[in-house]
Structures are given as C-alpha cells and as structure tokens.
C-alpha atoms as a PDB file:
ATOM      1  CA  UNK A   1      14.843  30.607  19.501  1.00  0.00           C
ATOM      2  CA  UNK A   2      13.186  28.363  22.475  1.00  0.00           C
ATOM      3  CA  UNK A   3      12.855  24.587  21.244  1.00  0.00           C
ATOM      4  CA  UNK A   4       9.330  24.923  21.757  1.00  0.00           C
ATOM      5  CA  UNK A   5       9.598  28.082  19.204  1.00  0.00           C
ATOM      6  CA  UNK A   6      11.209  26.041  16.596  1.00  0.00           C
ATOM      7  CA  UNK A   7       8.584  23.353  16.640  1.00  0.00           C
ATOM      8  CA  UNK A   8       5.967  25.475  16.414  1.00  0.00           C
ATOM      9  CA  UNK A   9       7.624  27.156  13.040  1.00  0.00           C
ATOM     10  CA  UNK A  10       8.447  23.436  11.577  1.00  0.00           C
ATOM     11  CA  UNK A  11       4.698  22.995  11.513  1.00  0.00           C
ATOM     12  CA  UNK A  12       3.828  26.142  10.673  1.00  0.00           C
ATOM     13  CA  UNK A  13       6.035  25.570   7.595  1.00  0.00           C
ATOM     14  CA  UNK A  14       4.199  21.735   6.859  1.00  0.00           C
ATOM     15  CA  UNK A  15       1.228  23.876   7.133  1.00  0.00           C
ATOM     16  CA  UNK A  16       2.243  26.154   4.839  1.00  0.00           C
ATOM     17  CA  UNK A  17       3.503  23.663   2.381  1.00  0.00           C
ATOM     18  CA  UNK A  18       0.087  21.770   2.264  1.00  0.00           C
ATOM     19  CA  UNK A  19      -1.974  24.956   2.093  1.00  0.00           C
ATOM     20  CA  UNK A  20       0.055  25.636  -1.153  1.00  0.00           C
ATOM     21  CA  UNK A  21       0.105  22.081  -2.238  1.00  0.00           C
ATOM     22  CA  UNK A  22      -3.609  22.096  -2.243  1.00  0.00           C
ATOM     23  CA  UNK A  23      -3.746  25.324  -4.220  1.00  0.00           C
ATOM     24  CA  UNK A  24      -1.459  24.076  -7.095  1.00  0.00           C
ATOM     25  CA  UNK A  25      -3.130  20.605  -7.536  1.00  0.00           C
ATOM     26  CA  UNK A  26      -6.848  22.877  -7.876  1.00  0.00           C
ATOM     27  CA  UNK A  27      -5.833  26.114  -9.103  1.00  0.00           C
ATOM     28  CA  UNK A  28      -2.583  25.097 -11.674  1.00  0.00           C
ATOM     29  CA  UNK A  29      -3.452  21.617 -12.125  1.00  0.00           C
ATOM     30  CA  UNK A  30      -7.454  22.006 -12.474  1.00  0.00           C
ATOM     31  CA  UNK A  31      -8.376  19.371 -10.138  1.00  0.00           C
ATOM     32  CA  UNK A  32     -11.204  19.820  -8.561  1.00  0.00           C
ATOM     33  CA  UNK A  33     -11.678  18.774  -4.593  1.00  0.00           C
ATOM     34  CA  UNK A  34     -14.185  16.304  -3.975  1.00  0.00           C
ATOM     35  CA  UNK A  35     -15.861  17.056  -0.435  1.00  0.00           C
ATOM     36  CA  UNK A  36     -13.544  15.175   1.523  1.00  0.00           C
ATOM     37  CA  UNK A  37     -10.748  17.350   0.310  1.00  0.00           C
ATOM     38  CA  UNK A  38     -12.619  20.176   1.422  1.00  0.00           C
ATOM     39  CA  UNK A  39     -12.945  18.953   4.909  1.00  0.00           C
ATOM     40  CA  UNK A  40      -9.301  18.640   4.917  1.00  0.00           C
ATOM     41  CA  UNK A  41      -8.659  21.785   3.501  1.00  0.00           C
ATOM     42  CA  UNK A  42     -10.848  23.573   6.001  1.00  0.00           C
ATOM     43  CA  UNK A  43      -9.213  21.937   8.914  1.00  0.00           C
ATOM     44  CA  UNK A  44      -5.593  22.655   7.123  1.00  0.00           C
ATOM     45  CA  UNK A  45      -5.612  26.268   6.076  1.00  0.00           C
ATOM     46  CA  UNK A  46      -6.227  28.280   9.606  1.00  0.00           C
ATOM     47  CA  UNK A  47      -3.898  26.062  10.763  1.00  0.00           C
ATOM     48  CA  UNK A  48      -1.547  28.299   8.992  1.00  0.00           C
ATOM     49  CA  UNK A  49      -2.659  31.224  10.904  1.00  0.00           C
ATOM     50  CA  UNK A  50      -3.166  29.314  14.135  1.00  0.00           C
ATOM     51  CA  UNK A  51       0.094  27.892  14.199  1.00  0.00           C
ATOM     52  CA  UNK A  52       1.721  31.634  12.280  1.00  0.00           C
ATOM     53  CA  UNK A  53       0.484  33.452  15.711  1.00  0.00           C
ATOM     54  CA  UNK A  54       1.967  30.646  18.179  1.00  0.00           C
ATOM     55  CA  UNK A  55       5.870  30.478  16.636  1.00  0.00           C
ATOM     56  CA  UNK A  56       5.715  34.010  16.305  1.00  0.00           C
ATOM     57  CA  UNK A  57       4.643  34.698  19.986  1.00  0.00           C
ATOM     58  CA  UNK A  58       5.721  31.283  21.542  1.00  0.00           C
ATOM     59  CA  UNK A  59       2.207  30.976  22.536  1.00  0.00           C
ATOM     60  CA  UNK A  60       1.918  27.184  24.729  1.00  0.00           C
ATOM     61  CA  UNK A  61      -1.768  26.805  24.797  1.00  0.00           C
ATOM     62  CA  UNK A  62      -2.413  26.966  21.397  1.00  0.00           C
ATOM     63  CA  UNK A  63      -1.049  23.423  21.120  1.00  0.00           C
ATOM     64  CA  UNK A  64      -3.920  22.028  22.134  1.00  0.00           C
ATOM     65  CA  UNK A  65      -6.295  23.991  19.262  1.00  0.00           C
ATOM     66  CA  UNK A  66      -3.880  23.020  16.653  1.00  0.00           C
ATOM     67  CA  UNK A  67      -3.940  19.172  17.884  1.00  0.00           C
ATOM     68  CA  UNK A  68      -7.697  19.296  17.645  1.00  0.00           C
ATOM     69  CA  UNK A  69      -7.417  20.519  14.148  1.00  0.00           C
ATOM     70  CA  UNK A  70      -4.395  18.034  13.225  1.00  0.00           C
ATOM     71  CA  UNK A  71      -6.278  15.127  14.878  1.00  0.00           C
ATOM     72  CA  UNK A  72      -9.540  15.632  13.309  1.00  0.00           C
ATOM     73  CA  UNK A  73      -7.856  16.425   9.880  1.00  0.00           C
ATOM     74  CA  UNK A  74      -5.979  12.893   9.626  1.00  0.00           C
ATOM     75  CA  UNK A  75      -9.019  11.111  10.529  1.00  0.00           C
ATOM     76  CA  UNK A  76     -10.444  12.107   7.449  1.00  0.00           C
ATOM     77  CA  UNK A  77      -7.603  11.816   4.779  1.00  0.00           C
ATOM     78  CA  UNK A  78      -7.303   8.647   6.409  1.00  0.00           C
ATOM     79  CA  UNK A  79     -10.778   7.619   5.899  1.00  0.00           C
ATOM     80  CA  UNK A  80     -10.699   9.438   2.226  1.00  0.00           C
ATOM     81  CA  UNK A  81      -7.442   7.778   1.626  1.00  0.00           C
ATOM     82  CA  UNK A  82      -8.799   4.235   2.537  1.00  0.00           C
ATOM     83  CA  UNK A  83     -11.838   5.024  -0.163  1.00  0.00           C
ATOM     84  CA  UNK A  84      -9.255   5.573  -2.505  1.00  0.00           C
ATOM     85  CA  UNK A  85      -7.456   2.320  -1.800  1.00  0.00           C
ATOM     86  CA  UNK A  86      -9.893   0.048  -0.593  1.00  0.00           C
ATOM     87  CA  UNK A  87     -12.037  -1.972  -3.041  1.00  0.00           C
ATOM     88  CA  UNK A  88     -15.405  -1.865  -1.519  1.00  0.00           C
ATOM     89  CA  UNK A  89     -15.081   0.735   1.093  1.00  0.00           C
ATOM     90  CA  UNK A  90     -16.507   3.687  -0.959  1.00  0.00           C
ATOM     91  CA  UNK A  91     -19.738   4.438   0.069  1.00  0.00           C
ATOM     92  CA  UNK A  92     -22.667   3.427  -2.209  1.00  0.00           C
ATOM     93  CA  UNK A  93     -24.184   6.623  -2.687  1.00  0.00           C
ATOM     94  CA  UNK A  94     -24.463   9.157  -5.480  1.00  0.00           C
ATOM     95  CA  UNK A  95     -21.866  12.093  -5.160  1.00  0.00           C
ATOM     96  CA  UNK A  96     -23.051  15.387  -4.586  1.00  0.00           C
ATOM     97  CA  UNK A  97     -20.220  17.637  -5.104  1.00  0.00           C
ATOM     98  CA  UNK A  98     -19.480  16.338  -9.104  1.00  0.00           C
ATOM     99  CA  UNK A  99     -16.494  14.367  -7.935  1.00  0.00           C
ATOM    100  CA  UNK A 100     -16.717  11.197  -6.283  1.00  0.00           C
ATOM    101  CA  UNK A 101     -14.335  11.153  -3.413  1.00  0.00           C
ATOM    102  CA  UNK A 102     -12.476   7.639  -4.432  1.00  0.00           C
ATOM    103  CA  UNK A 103     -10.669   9.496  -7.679  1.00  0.00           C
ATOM    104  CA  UNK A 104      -7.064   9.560  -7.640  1.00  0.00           C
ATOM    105  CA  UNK A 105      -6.087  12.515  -9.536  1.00  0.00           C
ATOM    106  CA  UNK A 106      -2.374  11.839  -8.998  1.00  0.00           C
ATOM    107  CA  UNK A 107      -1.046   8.016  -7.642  1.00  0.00           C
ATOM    108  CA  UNK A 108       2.815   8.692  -7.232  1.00  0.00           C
ATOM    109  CA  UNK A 109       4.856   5.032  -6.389  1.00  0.00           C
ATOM    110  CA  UNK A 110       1.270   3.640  -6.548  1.00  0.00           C
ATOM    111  CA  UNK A 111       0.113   4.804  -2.946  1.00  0.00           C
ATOM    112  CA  UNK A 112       0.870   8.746  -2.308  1.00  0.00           C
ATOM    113  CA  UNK A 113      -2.478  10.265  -3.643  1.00  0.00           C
ATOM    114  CA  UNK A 114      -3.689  13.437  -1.966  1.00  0.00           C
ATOM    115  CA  UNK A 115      -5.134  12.581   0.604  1.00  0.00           C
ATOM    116  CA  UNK A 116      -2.217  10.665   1.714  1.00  0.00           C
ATOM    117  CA  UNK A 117      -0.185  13.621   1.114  1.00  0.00           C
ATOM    118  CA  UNK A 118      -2.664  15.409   3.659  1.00  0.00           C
ATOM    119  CA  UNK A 119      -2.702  12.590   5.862  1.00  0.00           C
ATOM    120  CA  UNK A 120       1.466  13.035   6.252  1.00  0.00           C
ATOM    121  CA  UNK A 121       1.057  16.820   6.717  1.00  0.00           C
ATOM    122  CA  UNK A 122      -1.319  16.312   9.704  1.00  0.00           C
ATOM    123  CA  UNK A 123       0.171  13.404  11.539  1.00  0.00           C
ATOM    124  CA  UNK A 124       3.950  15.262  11.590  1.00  0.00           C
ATOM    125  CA  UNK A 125       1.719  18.255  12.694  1.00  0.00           C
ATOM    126  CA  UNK A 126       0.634  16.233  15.644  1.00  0.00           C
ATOM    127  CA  UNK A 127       3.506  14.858  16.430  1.00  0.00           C
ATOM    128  CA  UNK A 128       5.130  18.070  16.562  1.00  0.00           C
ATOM    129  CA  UNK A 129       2.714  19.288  18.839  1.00  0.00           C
ATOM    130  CA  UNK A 130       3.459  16.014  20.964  1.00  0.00           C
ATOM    131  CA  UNK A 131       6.664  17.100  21.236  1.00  0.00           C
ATOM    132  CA  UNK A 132       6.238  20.920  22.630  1.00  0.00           C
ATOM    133  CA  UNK A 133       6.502  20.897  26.196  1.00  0.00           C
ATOM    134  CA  UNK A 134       4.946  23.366  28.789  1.00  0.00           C
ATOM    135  CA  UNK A 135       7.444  26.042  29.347  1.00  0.00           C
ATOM    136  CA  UNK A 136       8.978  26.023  32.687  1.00  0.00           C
ATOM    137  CA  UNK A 137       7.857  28.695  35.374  1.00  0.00           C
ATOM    138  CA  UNK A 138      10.583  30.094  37.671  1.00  0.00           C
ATOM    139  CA  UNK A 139      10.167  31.424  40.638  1.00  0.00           C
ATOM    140  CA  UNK A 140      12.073  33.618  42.458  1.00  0.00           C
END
C-alpha cells in the first residue's frame, strides 16, 4: 500500500468514526442536532464516500475536494464550539430548529462537547490531506 494510500484510508477511517459518532449521540442517545450540527454533518458524511473512492483507487486529486470539505467543516464546529464556550458569543436571536446551538449535550473533562469532537475529526482530516503528496511521474 503507497503512503499516499494509507493516508487516504486513516481519514477515511476518522471519517467513518465521526459519521457513526454522530449517529449514536442522535439516534441511541436522542439528542437532537441543532443546525450547526447539521452543517457539520453535511460536510462530514460524503466525506466518507469521497475519501472511500480515493484510498480505494489511490485517486490524488481528490485531495483537494476533501480539503474543501475538511476546511469548511472546522470552521464551523469551531465557530459552534466557541458558542458553546464563550459567554456572550451566542447570537441573540430566537432558534429556529428547537435547539439552540450553545447546548452541550455531553461536556467530557469540561471542554470536549460535540462540536469539539467534530472540530478534531476535521482538522486531522486536513492535516492528513496536507500530508499526501503528488505521486511521482516516471518517464521512460
């Protein structure tokens, strides 16, 4: 297996992890997502696919789509994480979806919530994906 192969499949597996780590805390737990979770989750799960098809078939360019995804993704469990933590920094507006986004359904060593968890899952993701190199063309 390539090194570029075996990155790929590390982050297909964090992927993986977090796509199933989002379905126990809502579907076995009962929590339910506030909308920023569901931005994450929608960035997160084809990321599973996305990064599935790229180990499988060592597939280089695909980086890039999966770096967009992993970037945009710990933007916002950063920002939801910093509503959950930050006195103040919630916005002061009625919530939509039934759950306001600053809840902290689980608050393990007072600072992994969710979103953090999210936030850890995307930025090893995208430093992963720092890390694959464009494979080398020979010529003969």
């Amino acid at each position: 297996m390539e090194r570029n192969n075996k990155l790929f499949f590390i982050a297909w597996v964090i992927a993986i992890i977090a796509m199933l780590g989002s379905l126990y805390f809502s579907e076995i737990r009962h929590f339910v997502p506030c909308e920023m979770c569901w931005y994450q989750r929608i960035l997160m799960y084809p990321l599973v696919v996305i990064i599935g098809f790229a180990a499988l078939n060592d597939f280089y360019p695909f980086k890039y789509l999966v770096m967009t995804f992993s970037i945009i993704g710990l933007g916002f469990s950063v920002y939801h994480y910093m509503e959950q933590k930050i006195p103040g920094f919630s916005p002061v507006k009625a919530c939509v979806g039934g759950v306001p986004c600053n809840v902290q359904y689980i608050n393990w060593a007072g600072f992994i919530t969710i979103p953090f968890l999210a936030g850890t899952a995307f930025l090893l993701i995208t430093i992963l994906m720092f890390l694959i190199r464009k494979p080398v063309e020979y010529k003969a």
